[in-house]
Protein backbone atom coordinates (compact mmCIF):
# COMPACT_ATOMS: atom_id res chain seq x y z
CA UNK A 1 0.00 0.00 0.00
CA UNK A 2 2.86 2.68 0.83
CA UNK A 3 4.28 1.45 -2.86
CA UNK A 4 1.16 2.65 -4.35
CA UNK A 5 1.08 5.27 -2.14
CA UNK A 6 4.48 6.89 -3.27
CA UNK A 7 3.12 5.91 -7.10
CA UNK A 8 0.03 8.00 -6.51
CA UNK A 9 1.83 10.89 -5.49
CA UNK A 10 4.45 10.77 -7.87
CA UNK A 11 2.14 10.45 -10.67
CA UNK A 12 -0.08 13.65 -9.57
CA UNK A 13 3.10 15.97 -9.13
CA UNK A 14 4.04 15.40 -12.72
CA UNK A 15 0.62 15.46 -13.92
CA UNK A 16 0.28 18.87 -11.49
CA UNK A 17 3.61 20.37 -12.96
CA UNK A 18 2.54 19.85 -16.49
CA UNK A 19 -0.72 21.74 -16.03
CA UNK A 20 1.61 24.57 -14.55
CA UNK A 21 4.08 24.71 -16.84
CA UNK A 22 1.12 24.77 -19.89
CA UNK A 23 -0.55 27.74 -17.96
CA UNK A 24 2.71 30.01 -17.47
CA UNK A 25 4.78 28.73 -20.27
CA UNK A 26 1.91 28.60 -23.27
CA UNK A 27 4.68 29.32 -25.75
CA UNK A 28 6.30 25.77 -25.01
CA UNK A 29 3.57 23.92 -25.69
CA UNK A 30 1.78 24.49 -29.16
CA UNK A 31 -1.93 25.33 -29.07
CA UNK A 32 -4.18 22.51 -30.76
CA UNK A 33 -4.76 22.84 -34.60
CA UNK A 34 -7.10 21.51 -36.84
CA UNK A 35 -6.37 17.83 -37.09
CA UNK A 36 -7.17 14.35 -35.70
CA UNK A 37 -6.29 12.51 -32.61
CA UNK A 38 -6.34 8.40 -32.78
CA UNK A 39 -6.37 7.42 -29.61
CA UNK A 40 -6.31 3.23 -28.44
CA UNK A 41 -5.69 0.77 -26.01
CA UNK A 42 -7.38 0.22 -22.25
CA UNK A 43 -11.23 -0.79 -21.99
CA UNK A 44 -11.00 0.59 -18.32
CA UNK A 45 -9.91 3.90 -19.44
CA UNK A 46 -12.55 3.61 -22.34
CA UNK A 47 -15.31 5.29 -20.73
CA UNK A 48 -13.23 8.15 -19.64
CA UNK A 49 -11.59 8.82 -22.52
CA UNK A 50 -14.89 8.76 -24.71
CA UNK A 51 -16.78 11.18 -22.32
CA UNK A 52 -13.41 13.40 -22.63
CA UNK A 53 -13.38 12.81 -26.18
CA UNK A 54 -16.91 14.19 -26.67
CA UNK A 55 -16.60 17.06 -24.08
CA UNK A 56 -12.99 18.16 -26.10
CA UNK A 57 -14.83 18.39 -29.65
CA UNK A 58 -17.93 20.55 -28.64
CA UNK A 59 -15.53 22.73 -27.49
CA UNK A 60 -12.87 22.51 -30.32
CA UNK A 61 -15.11 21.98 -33.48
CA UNK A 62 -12.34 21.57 -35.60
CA UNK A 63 -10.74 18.32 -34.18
CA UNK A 64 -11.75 14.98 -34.95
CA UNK A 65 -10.78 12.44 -31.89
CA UNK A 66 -11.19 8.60 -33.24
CA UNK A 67 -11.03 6.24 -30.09
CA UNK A 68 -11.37 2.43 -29.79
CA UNK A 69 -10.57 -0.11 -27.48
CA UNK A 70 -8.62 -3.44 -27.19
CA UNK A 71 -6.76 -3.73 -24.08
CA UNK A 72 -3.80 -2.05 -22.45
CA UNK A 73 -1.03 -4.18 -24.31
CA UNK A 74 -2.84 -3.11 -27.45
CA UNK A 75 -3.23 0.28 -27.05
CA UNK A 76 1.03 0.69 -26.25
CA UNK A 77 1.85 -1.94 -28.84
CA UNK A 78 0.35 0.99 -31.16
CA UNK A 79 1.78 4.05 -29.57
CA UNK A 80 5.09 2.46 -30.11
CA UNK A 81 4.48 1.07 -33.90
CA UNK A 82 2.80 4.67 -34.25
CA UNK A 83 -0.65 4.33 -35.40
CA UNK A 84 -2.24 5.77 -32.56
CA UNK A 85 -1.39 9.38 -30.85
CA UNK A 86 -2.35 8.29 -27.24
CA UNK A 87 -2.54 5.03 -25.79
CA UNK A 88 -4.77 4.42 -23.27
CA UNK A 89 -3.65 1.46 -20.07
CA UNK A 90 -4.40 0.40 -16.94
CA UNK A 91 -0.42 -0.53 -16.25
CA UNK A 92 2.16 1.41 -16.29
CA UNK A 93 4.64 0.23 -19.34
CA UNK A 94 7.15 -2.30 -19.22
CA UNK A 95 10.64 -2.40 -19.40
CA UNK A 96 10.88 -4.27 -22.62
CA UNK A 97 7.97 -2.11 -24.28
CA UNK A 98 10.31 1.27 -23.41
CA UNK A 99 13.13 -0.32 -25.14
CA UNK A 100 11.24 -1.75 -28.47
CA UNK A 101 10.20 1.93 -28.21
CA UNK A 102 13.25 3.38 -28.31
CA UNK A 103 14.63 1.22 -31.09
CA UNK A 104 11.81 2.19 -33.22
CA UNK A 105 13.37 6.05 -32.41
CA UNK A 106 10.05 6.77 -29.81
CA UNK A 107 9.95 6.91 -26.02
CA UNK A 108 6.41 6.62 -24.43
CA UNK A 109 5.61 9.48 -22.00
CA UNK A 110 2.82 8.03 -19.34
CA UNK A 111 0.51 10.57 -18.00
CA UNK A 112 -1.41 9.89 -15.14
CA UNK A 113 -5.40 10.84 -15.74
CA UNK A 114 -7.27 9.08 -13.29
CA UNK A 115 -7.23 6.42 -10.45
CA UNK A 116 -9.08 2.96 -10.35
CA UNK A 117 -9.59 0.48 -7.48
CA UNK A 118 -10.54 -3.16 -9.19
CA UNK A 119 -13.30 -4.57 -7.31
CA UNK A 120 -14.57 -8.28 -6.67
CA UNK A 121 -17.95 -8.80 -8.33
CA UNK A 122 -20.53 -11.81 -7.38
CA UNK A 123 -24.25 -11.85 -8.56
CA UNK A 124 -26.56 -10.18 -6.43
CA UNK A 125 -28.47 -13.39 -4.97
CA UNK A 126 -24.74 -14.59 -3.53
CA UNK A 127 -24.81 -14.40 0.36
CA UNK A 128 -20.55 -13.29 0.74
CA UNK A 129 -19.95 -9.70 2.00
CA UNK A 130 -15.96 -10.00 2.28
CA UNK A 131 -13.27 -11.96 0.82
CA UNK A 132 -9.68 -11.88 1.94
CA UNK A 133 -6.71 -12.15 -1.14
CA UNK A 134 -5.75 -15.03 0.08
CA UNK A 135 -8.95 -16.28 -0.78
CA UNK A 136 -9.64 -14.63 -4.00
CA UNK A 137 -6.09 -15.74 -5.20
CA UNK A 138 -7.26 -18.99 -4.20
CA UNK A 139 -10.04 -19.09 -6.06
CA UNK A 140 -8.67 -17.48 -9.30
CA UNK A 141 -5.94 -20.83 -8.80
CA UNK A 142 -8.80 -23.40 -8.58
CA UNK A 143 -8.09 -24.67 -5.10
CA UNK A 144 -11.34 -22.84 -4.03
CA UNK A 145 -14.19 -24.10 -5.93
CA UNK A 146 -17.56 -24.04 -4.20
CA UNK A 147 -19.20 -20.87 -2.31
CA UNK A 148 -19.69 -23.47 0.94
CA UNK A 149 -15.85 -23.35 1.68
CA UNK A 150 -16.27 -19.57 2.43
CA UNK A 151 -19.31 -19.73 4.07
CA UNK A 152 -21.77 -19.18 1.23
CA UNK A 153 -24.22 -21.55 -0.38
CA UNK A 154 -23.07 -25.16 -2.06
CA UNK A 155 -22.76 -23.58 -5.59
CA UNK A 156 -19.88 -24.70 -7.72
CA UNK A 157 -17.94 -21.54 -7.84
CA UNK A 158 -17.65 -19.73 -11.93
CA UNK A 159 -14.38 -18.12 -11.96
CA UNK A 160 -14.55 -15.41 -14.45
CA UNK A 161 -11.22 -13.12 -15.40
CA UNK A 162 -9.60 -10.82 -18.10
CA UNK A 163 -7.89 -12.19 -21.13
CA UNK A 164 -4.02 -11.45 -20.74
CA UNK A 165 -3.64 -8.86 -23.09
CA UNK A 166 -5.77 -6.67 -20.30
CA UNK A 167 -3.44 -4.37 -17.96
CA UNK A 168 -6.44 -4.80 -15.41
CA UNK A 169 -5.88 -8.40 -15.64
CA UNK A 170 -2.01 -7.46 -15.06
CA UNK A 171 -2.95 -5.98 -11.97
CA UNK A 172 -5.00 -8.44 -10.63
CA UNK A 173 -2.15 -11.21 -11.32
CA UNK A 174 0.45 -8.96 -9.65
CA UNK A 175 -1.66 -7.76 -6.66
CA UNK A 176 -4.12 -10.79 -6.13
CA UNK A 177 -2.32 -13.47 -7.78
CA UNK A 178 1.35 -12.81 -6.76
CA UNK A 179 2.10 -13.56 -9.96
CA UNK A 180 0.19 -17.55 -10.03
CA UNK A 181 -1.28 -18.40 -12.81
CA UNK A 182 -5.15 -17.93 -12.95
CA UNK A 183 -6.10 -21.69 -13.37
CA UNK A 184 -7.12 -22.62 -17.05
CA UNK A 185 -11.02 -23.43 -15.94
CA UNK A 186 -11.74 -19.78 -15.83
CA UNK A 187 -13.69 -18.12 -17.96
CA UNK A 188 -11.86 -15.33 -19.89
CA UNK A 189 -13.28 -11.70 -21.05
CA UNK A 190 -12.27 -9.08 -23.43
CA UNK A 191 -13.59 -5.97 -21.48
CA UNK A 192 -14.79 -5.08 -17.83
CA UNK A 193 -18.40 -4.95 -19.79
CA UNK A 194 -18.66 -8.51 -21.09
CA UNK A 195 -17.30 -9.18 -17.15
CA UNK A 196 -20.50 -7.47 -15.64
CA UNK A 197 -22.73 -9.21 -18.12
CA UNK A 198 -21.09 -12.90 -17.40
CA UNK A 199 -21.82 -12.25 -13.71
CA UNK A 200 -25.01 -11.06 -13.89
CA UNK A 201 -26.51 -14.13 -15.99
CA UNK A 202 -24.58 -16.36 -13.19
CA UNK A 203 -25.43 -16.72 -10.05
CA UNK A 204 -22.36 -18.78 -9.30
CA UNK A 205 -19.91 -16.79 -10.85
CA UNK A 206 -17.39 -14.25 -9.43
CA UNK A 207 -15.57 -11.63 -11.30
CA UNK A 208 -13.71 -8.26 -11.26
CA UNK A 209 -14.24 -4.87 -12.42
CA UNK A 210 -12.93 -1.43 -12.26
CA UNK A 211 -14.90 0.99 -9.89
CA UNK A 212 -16.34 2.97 -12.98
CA UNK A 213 -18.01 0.12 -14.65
CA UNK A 214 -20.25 -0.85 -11.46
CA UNK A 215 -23.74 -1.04 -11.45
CA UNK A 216 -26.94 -2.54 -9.94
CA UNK A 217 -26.73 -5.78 -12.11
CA UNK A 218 -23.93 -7.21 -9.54
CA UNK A 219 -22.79 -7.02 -6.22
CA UNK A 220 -19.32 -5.63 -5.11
CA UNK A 221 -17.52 -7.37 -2.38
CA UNK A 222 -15.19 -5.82 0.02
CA UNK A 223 -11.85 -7.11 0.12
CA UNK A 224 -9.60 -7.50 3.85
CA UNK A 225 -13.34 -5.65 5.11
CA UNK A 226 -12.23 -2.64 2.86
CA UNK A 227 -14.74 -1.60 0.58
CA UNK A 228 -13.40 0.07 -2.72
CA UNK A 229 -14.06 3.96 -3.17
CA UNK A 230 -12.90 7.19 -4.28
CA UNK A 231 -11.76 7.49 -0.26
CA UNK A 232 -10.11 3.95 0.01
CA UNK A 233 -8.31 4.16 -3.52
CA UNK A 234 -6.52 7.67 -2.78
CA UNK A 235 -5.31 6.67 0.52
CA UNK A 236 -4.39 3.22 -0.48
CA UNK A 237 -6.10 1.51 1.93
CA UNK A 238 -8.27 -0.95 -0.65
CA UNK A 239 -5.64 -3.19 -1.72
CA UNK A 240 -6.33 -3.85 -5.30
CA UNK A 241 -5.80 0.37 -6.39
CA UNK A 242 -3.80 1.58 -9.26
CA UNK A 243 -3.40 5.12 -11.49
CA UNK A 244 -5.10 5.04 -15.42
CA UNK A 245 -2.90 6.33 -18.25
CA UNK A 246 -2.51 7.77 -21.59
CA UNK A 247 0.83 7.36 -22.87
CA UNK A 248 2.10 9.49 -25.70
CA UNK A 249 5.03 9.21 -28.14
CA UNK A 250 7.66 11.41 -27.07
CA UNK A 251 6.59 14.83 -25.23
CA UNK A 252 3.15 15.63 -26.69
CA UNK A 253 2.50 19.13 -28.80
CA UNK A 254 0.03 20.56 -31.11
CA UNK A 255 -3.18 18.75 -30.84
CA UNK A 256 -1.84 16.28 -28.49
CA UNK A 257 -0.62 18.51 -26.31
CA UNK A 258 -3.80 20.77 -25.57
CA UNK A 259 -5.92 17.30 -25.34
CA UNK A 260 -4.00 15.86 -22.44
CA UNK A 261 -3.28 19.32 -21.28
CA UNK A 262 -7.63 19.43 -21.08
CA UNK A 263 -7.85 15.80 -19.18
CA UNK A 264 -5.04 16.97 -16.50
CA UNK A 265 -6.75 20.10 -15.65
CA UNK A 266 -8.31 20.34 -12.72
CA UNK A 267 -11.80 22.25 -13.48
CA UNK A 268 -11.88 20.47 -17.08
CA UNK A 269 -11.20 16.87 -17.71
CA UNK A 270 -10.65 16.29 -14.42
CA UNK A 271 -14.48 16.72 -13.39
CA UNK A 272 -15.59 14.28 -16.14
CA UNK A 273 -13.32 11.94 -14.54
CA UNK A 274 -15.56 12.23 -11.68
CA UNK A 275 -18.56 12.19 -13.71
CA UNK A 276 -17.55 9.12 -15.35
CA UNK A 277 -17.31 7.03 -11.63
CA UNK A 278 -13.67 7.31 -11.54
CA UNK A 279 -10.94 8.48 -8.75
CA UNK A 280 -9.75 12.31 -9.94
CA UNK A 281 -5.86 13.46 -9.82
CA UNK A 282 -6.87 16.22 -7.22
C-alpha cells in the first residue's frame, strides 16, 4: 500500500507540474490545430476517454478524436508502432515495451489521468460480503471451488477473469495473484463490460471490475473488510488500487498537447473523470 502510495503521489506531481508549466509557459507547448487525434488501447480507461473525447470536440469543433478499445497491451503496442497518438492502459509500461520503443526512435511518455480500485464482483443473490486475497487468489488458482468453503451456499464456484492482453488483468495477477497463474477453468473476457454481463446471468460466478463500470446488475464485495471507493483508492487503503494512463510518443505538442493538457486540468477533464465514476488526480 505505501508502494502505491508513493506511485500515486508521484504520478499527480508530474501530472500537477505539467498543467503549470502549460498555464505560465503557453509558448512551449503548441496550441491545438485543426487535425485528428487516434487514440487506443485500455477498456478501463474507455469510458473516460470517450466522455473526454466528446466534451474536447464541442468545445474545439475543428478536431476529430477517433477512439477504440482493445486492451492495455494493445493500445502501447500501437503508440510504439505509431498508429495511434495516445494510448490508453491500466499498467504502467514495461521495461521491454520502453526499449522496443526506443529502437523504433520513440519513447512513451505516461501521464497519469485518473485512479481505479478493481473490485470483486458476485451476482446479487450470492450471500458473501468480504473476501480476503488469500482467498480470491485462491479461487482465481482453482483450489477454491464451491461458495460453501467460504461460508456461502453449495454452488460450484464460476471463476470469471480478463484475457491477458488486459493491464487490469495485469494488476489483478500482480496484486491478487502474486504472480500464479489464474487456473485454465476460468472463464476469460475481453472488457470489464462482457465481465458485468457474465456475472449477472450467473449466479455462481465471481468476477472483477474497475470501480467505474459498477452497477446494480452485480454485487461488489469488500476485500480485507475494505470496501473500494474514491476514499479507500486515494489513501491506499483498498488493496487492489492503481493510477489510469494515456501514454504518448515522445513529449506531446500541437493537438496532443492541448488534449492531455484538457484531461489533466483540474476544473476540465478532471471533473468528467468524476462524472464518469472514476478516482480524480486532485
Amino acid at each position: 500500500m505505501k508502494k502505491l502510495g508513493n506511485a500515486i503521489k508521484f504520478f499527480t506531481v508530474l501530472s500537477f507540474f505539467f498543467v503549470l508549466a502549460v498555464s505560465f509557459f503557453p509558448l512551449a507547448i503548441p496550441q491545438a490545430i485543426a487535425g485528428n487525434i487516434v487514440i487506443k488501447g485500455s477498456t478501463t480507461v474507455l469510458p473516460i476517454a470517450q466522455k473526454l473525447a466528446e466534451a474536447y470536440m464541442n468545445k474545439n469543433s475543428d478536431i476529430k478524436i477517433s477512439l477504440s478499445g482493445g486492451g492495455s497491451g494493445n493500445g502501447i503496442k500501437a503508440i510504439i508502432d505509431g498508429t495511434t497518438d495516445i494510448a490508453n492502459s491500466s499498467r504502467f509500461i514495461k521495461d521491454k515495451e520502453i526499449k522496443l520503443a526506443v529502437k523504433k526512435g520513440g519513447y512513451p511518455v505516461p501521464f497519469s489521468v485518473a485512479y481505479d480500485c478493481i473490485i470483486p464482483v458476485v451476482h446479487p443473490s450470492n450471500s458473501i460480503d468480504n473476501i480476503s486475497i488469500s482467498q480470491l487468489k485462491a479461487i482465481y488458482k482453482g483450489e477454491i471451488t464451491n461458495w460453501k468453503q467460504l461460508g456461502g451456499q453449495d454452488r460450484k464456484i464460476v471463476v470469471i477473469s480478463r484475457d491477458t492482453s488486459s493491464g487490469t488483468y495485469e494488476v489483478w495477477e500482480k496484486k491478487v495473484m502474486k504472480k500464479a497463474k489464474v487456473y485454465p477453468g476460468a472463464l476469460l473476457q475481453a472488457s470489464n463490460g462482457a465481465i458485468l454481463q457474465a456475472v449477472a446471468k450467473n449466479k455462481n460466478a465471481i468476477g472483477y471490475v474497475g470501480i467505474g463500470y459498477m452497477n446494480s446488475m452485480v454485487k461488489p464485495i469488500t476485500v480485507d473488510n475494505v470496501a473500494g471507493s474514491v476514499e479507500t483508492t486515494l489513501s491506499g487503503a483498498f488493496p487492489i488500487s492503481r493510477p489510469l494512463f494515456m501514454f504518448t510518443n515522445k513529449w506531446p505538442s500541437g493537438d496532443v498537447s492541448s488534449f492531455i493538457n484538457y484531461v489533466l486540468h483540474p476544473e476540465k477533464g478532471q471533473k468528467i473523470v468524476r462524472d464518469a465514476g472514476f478516482v480524480p488526480l486532485y
